[in-house]
Protein backbone atom coordinates (compact mmCIF):
# COMPACT_ATOMS: atom_id res chain seq x y z
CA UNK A 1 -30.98 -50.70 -51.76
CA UNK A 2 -33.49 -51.62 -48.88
CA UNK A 3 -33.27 -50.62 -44.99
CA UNK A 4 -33.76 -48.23 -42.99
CA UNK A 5 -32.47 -44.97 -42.21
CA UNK A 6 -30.60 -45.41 -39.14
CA UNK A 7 -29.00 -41.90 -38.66
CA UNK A 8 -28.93 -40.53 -35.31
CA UNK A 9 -31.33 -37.32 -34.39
CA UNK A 10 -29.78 -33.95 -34.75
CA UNK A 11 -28.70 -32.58 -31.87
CA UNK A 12 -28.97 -29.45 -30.96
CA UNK A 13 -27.01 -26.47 -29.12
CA UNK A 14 -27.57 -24.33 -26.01
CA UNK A 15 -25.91 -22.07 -24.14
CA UNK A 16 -25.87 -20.66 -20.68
CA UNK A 17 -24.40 -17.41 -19.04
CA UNK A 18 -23.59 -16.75 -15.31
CA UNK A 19 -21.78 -14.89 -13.10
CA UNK A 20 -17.54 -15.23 -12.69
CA UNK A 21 -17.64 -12.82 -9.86
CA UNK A 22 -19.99 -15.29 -8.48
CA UNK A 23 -17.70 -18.39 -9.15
CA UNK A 24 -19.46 -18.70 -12.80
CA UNK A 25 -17.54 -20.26 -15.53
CA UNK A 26 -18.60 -17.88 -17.79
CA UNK A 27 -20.44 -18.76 -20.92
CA UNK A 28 -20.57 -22.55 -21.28
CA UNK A 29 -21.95 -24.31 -23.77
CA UNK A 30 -24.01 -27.71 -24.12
CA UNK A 31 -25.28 -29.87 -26.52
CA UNK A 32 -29.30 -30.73 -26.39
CA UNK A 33 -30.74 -34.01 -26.37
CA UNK A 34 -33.30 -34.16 -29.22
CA UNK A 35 -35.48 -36.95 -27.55
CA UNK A 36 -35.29 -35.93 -23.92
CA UNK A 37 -34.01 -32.39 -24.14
CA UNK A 38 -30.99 -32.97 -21.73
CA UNK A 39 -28.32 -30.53 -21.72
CA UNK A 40 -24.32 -32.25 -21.47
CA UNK A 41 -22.41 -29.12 -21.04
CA UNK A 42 -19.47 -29.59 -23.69
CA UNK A 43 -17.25 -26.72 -22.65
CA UNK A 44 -17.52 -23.27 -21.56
CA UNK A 45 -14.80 -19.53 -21.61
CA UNK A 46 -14.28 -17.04 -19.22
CA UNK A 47 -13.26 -14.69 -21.84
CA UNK A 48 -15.66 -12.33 -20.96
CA UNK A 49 -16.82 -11.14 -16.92
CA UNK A 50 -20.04 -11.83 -15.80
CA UNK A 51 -21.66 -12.60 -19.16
CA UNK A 52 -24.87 -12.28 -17.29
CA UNK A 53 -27.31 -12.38 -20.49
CA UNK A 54 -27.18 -13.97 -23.82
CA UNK A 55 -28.64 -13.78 -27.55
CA UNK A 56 -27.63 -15.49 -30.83
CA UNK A 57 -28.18 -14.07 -34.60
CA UNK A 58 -27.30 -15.18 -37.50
CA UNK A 59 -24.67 -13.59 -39.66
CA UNK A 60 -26.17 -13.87 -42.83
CA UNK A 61 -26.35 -16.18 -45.74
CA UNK A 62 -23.79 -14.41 -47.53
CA UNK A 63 -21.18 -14.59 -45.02
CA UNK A 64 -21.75 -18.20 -44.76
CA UNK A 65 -20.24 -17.96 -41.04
CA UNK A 66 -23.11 -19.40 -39.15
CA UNK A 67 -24.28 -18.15 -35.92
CA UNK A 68 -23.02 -15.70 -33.56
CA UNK A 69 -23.11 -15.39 -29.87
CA UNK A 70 -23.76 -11.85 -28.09
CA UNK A 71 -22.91 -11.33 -24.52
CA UNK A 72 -23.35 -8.51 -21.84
CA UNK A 73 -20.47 -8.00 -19.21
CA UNK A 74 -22.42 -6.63 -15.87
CA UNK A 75 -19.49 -4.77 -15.02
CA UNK A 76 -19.81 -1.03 -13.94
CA UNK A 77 -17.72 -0.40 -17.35
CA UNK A 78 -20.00 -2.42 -18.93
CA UNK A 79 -19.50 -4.03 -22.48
CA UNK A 80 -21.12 -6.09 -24.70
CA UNK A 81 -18.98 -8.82 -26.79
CA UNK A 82 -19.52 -11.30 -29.89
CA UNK A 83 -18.68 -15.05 -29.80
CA UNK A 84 -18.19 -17.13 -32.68
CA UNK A 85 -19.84 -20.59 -31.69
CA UNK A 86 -18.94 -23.19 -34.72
CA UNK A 87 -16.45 -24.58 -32.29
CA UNK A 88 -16.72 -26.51 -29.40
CA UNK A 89 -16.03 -23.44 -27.25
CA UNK A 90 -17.26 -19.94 -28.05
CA UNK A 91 -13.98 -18.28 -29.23
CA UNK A 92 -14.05 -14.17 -29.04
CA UNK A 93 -14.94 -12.32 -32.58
CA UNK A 94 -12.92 -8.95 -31.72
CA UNK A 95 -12.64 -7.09 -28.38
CA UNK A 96 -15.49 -6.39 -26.38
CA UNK A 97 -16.94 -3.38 -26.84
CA UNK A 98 -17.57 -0.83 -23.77
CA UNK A 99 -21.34 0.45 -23.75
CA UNK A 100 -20.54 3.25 -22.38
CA UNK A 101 -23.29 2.48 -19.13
CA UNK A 102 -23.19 0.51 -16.05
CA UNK A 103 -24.36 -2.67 -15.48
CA UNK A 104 -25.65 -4.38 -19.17
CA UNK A 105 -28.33 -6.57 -17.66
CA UNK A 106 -30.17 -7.36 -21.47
CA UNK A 107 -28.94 -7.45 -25.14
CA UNK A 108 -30.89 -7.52 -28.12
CA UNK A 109 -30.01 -8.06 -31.87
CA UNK A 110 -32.32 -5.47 -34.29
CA UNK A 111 -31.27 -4.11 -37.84
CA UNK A 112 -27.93 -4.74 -38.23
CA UNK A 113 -26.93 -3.42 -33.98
CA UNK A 114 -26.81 -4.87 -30.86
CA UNK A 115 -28.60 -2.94 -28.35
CA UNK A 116 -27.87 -3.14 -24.49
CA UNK A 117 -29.92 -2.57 -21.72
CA UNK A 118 -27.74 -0.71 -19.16
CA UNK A 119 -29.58 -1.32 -15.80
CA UNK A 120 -27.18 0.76 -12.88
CA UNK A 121 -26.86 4.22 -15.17
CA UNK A 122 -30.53 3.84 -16.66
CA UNK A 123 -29.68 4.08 -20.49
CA UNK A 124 -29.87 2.20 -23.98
CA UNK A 125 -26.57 1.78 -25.92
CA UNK A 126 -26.60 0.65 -29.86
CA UNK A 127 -23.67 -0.94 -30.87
CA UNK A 128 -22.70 -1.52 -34.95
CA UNK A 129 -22.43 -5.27 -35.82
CA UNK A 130 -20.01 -5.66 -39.01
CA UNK A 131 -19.67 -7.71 -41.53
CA UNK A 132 -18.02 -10.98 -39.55
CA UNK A 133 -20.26 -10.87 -36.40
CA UNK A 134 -17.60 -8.09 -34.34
CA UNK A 135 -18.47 -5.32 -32.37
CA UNK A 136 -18.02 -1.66 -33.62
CA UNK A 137 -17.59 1.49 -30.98
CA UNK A 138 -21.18 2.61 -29.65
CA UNK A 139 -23.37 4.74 -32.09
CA UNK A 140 -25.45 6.17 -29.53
CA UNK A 141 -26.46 6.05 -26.11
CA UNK A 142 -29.59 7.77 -24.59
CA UNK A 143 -30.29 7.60 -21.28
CA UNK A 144 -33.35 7.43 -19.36
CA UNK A 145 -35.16 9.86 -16.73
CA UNK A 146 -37.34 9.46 -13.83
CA UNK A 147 -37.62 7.59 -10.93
CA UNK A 148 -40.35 5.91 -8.76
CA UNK A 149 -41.95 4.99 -5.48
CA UNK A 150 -39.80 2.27 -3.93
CA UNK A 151 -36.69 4.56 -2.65
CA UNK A 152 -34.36 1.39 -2.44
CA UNK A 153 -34.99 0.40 -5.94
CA UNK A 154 -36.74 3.28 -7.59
CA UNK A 155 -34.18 6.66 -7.01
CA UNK A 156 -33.23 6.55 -11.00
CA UNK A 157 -33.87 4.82 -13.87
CA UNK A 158 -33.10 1.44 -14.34
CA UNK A 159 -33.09 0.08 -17.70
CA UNK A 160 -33.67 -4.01 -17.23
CA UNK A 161 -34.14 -4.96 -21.03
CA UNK A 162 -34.36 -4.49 -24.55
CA UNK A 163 -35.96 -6.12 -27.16
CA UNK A 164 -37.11 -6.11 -30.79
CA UNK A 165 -41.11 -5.60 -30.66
CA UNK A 166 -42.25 -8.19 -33.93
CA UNK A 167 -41.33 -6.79 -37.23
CA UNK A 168 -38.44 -5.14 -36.27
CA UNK A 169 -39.46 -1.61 -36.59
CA UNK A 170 -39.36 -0.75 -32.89
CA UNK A 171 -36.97 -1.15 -30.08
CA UNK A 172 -38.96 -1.29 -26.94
CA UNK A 173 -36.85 -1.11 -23.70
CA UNK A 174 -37.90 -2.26 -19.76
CA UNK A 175 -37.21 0.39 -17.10
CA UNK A 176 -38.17 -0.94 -13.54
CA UNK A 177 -37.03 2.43 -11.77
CA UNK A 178 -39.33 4.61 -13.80
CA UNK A 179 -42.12 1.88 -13.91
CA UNK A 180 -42.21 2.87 -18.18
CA UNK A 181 -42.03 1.11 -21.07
CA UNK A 182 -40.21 3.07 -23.79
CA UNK A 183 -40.30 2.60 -27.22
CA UNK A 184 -37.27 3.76 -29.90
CA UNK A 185 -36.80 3.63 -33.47
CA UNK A 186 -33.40 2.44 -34.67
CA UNK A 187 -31.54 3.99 -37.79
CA UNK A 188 -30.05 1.14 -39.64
CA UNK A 189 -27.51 3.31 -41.56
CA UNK A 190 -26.46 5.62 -38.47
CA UNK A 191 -27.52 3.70 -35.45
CA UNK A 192 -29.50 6.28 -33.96
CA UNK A 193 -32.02 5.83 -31.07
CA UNK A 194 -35.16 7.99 -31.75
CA UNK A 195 -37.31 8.32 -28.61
CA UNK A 196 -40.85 7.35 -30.37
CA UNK A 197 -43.16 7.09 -27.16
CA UNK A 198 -43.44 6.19 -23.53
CA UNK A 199 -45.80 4.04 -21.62
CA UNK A 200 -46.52 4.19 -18.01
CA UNK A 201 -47.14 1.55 -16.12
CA UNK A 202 -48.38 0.95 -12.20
CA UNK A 203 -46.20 3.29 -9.65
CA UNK A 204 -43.94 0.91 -7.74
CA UNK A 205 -45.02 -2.53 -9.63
CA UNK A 206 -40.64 -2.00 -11.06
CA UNK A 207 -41.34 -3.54 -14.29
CA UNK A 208 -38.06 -6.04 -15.53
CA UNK A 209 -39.36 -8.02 -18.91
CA UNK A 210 -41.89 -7.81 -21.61
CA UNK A 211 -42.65 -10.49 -24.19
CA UNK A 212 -44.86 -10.55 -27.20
CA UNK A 213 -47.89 -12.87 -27.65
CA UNK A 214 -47.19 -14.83 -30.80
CA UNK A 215 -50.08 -13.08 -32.95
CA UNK A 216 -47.90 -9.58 -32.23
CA UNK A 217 -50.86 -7.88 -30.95
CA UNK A 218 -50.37 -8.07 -27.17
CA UNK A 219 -47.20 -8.13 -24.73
CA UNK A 220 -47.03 -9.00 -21.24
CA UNK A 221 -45.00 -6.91 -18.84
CA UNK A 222 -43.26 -8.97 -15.69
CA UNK A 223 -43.48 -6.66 -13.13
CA UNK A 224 -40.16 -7.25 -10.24
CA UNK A 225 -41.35 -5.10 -7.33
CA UNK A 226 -44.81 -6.25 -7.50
CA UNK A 227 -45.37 -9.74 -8.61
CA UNK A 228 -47.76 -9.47 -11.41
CA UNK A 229 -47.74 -9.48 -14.93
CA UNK A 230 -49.46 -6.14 -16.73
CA UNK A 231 -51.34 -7.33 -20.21
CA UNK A 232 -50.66 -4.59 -22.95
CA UNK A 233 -52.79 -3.92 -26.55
CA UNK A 234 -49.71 -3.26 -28.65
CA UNK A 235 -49.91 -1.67 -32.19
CA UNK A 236 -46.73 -2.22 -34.36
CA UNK A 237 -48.31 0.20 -37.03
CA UNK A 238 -48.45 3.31 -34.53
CA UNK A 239 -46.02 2.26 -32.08
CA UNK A 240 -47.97 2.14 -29.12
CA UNK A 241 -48.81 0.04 -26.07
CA UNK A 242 -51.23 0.34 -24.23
CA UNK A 243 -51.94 -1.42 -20.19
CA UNK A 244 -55.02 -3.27 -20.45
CA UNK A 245 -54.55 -5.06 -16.44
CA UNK A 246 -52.71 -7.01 -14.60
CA UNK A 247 -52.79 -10.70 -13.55
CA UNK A 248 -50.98 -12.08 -10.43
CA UNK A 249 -48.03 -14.43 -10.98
CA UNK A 250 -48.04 -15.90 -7.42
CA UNK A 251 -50.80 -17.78 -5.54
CA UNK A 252 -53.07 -15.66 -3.34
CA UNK A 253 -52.08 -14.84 -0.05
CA UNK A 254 -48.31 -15.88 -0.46
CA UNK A 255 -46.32 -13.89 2.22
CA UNK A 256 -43.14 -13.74 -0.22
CA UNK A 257 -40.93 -11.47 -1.03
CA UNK A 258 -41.35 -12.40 -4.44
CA UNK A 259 -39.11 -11.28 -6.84
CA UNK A 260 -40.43 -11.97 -10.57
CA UNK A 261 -37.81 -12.45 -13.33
CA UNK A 262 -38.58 -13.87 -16.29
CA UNK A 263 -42.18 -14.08 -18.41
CA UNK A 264 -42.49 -16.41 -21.56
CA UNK A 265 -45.33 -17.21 -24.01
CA UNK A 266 -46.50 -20.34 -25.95
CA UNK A 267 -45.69 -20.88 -29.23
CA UNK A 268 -49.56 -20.53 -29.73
CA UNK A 269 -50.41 -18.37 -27.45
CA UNK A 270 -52.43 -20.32 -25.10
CA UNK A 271 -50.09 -20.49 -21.43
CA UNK A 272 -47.85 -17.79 -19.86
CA UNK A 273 -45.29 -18.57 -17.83
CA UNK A 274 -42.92 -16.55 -15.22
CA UNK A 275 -39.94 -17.14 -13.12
CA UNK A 276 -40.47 -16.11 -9.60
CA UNK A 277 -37.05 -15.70 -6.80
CA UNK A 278 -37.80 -15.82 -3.38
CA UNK A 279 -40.80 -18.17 -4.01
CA UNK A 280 -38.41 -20.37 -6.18
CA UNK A 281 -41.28 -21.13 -8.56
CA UNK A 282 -42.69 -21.32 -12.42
CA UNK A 283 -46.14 -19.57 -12.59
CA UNK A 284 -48.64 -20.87 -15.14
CA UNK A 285 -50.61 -18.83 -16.34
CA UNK A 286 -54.10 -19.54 -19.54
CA UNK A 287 -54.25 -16.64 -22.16
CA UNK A 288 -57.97 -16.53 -23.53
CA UNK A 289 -58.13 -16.68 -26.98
CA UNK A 290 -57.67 -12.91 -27.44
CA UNK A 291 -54.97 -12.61 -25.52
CA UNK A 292 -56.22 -9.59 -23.65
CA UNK A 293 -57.04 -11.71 -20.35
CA UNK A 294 -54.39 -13.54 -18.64
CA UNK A 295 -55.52 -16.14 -15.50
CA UNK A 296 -53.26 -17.60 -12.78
CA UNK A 297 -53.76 -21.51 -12.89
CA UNK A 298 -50.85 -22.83 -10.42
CA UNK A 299 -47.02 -22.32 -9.91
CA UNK A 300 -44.87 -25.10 -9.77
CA UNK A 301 -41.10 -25.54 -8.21
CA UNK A 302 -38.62 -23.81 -10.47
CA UNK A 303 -35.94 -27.10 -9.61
CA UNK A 304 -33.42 -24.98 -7.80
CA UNK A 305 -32.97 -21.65 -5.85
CA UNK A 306 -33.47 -18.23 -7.57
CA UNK A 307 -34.33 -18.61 -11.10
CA UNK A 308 -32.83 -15.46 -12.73
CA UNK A 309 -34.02 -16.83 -16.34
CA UNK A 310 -36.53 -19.00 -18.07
CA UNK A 311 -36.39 -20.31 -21.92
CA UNK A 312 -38.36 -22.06 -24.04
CA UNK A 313 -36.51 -24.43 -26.22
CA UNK A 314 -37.18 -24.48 -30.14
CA UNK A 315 -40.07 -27.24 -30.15
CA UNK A 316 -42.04 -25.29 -27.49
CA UNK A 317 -42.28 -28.64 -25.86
CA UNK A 318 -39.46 -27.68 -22.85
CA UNK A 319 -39.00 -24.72 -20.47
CA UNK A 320 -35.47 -24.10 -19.27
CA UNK A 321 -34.86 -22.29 -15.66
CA UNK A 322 -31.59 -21.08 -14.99
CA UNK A 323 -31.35 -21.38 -11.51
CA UNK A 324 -28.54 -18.30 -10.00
CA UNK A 325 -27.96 -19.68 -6.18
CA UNK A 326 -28.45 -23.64 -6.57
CA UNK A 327 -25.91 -23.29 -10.01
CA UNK A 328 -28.10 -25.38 -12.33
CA UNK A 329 -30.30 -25.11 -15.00
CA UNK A 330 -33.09 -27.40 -14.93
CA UNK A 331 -35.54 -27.94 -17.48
CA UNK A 332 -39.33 -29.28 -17.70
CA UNK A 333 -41.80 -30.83 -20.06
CA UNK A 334 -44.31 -28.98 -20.84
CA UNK A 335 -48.40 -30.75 -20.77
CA UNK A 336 -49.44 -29.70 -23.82
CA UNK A 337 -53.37 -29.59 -22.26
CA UNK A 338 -52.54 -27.72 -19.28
CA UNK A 339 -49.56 -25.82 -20.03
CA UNK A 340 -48.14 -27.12 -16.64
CA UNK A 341 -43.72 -27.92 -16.24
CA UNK A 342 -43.03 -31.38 -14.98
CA UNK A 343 -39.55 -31.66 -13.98
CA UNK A 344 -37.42 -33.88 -15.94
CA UNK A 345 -33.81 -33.15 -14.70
CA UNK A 346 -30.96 -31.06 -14.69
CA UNK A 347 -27.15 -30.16 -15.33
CA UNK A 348 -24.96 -27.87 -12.69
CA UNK A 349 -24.17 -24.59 -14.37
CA UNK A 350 -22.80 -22.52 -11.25
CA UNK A 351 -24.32 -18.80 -10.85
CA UNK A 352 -26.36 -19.47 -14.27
CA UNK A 353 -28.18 -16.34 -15.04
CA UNK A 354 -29.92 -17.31 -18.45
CA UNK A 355 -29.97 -20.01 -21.06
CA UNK A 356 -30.56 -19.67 -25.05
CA UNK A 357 -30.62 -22.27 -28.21
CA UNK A 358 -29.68 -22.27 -31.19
């Protein structure tokens, strides 16, 4: 039989969290535009409060079930909550699960947990994921000490994320009111957190997010309180990390405030880009080819007010800023040479505080 193949481009799936106490619908969810990259939001639930932060896992080959959805509720009980997403609306896998801390801010999805990031109280929770996607009652919680130099923001600990470092052997979680970096490991069998190290950073710089360069070798810390971003040696054998300096994320001389949110890196590790509130801008940023030196190259407008969160879609060809006090999420094509965003439109998405794709 002769002709061409004249099926129509996959499309793809996204989905963006904001605030309900901030007229938010909650989590909604869009499909993506394989040529352009345009988000249609398809339908969204308000099952959960202020699902302020997002992450998606699979649930294994063997369960043949697809993805699932994890959510934070930034409640002062807070709770984390799964999401089954082969639907057209994310339907609820169990109840939500309190994580026994104030304010979830962060989620991450390591070795069979979710871990949260529990910003007001200062502590990590680990939370059991079983076998379809749900929830179990918190393993552990360990909470953080310290404080820092900015009175207002600084009195206690403040736990603002948590990640998997590459590899999966370490949990490393953000703390912007001890200005530290702290590094766990995670028992898969009794979901134990095992303090493993701490790194400290500049007093007062009230550091918020940390992602990995793509060889695993580096990380960049997105400093809130100061707006910088501090380059880091990191060794996943030893489980250390180590400041190496800091680059500024905002043009020289800007009066500000500038409130940093969100850092992301290139698929190949050549541009660094971060989310600055206040200024309302995307900073580039040109990685050498080590990745220990990072230099400010220009800062663009972020499409909106207050970008809380900025994404990467899966071709590394399109940034994604969720934009909290406009209520859109705009997103940006990416100049492969120069690593700088050109606008190329939007969708509204009131209070959106982050974006993620399957």
């Amino acid at each position: 039989m002769g002709g061409t193949d004249a099926r129509e481009p996959v499309r793809g799936r996204a989905f963006i969290g904001s605030f309900t106490s901030a007229g938010g619908r909650g989590i909604l969810a869009a499909d993506v535009d394989p040529e352009t990259g345009a988000l249609t939001v398809t339908g969204a639930t308000d099952a959960l409060p202020d699902p302020s932060y997002l992450a998606l896992a699979d649930r294994g080959q063997d369960q043949g079930q697809g993805l699932v959805l994890y959510a934070v509720s930034e409640a002062e009980e807070g709770a984390a909550a799964a999401f089954d997403v082969s639907g057209a609306v994310p339907r609820p896998l169990g109840a939500p699960a309190p994580v026994r801390g104030a304010a979830p801010t962060h989620l991450a999805v390591t070795r069979g947990h979710v871990l949260t990031a529990n910003y007001t109280s200062g502590s990590v929770t680990a939370l059991p994921i079983a076998a379809d996607g749900s929830l179990g009652a918190a393993t552990d919680v360990v909470r953080h000490e310290g404080s820092g130099p900015v009175v207002d923001r600084q009195g206690g600990p403040h736990a603002h994320q948590v990640l998997a470092a590459p590899g999966g052997r370490w949990a490393i979680a953000v703390d912007l009111g001890t200005d530290s970096v702290r590094i766990y490991a995670l028992d898969p069998v009794s979901g134990a957190l095992r303090p493993h190290g701490e790194t400290a950073l500049k007093p007062g710089a009230g550091p918020r997010h940390l992602a990995f360069h793509p060889a695993g070798t580096h990380a960049y810390v997105l400093n809130e309180l100061e707006p910088t971003v501090t380059i880091c040696r990191w060794d996943g054998q030893a489980g250390t990390l180590e400041p190496l300096g800091e680059a500024p994320v905002v043009p020289a001389g800007t009066p500000g405030p500038s409130y940093p949110s969100e850092v992301v890196v290139a698929p190949d590790g050549r541009f660094l880009w971060a989310a600055v509130r206040g200024d309302d801008t995307l900073a580039v940023l040109a990685l050498d080819p080590s990745g220990e030196r990072a230099e400010f190259r220009t800062a663009v407008d972020c499409g909106g007010r207050w970008p809380r969160d900025l994404a990467l879609d899966p071709t590394g060809r399109r940034l994604y800023a969720a934009n909290e006090r406009s209520g859109d999420v705009t997103w940006f094509d990416v100049d492969p040479e120069t690593g700088i965003p050109h606008r190329a439109g939007s969708v509204e998405a009131p209070a959106a505080s982050c974006v993620v794709f399957a």
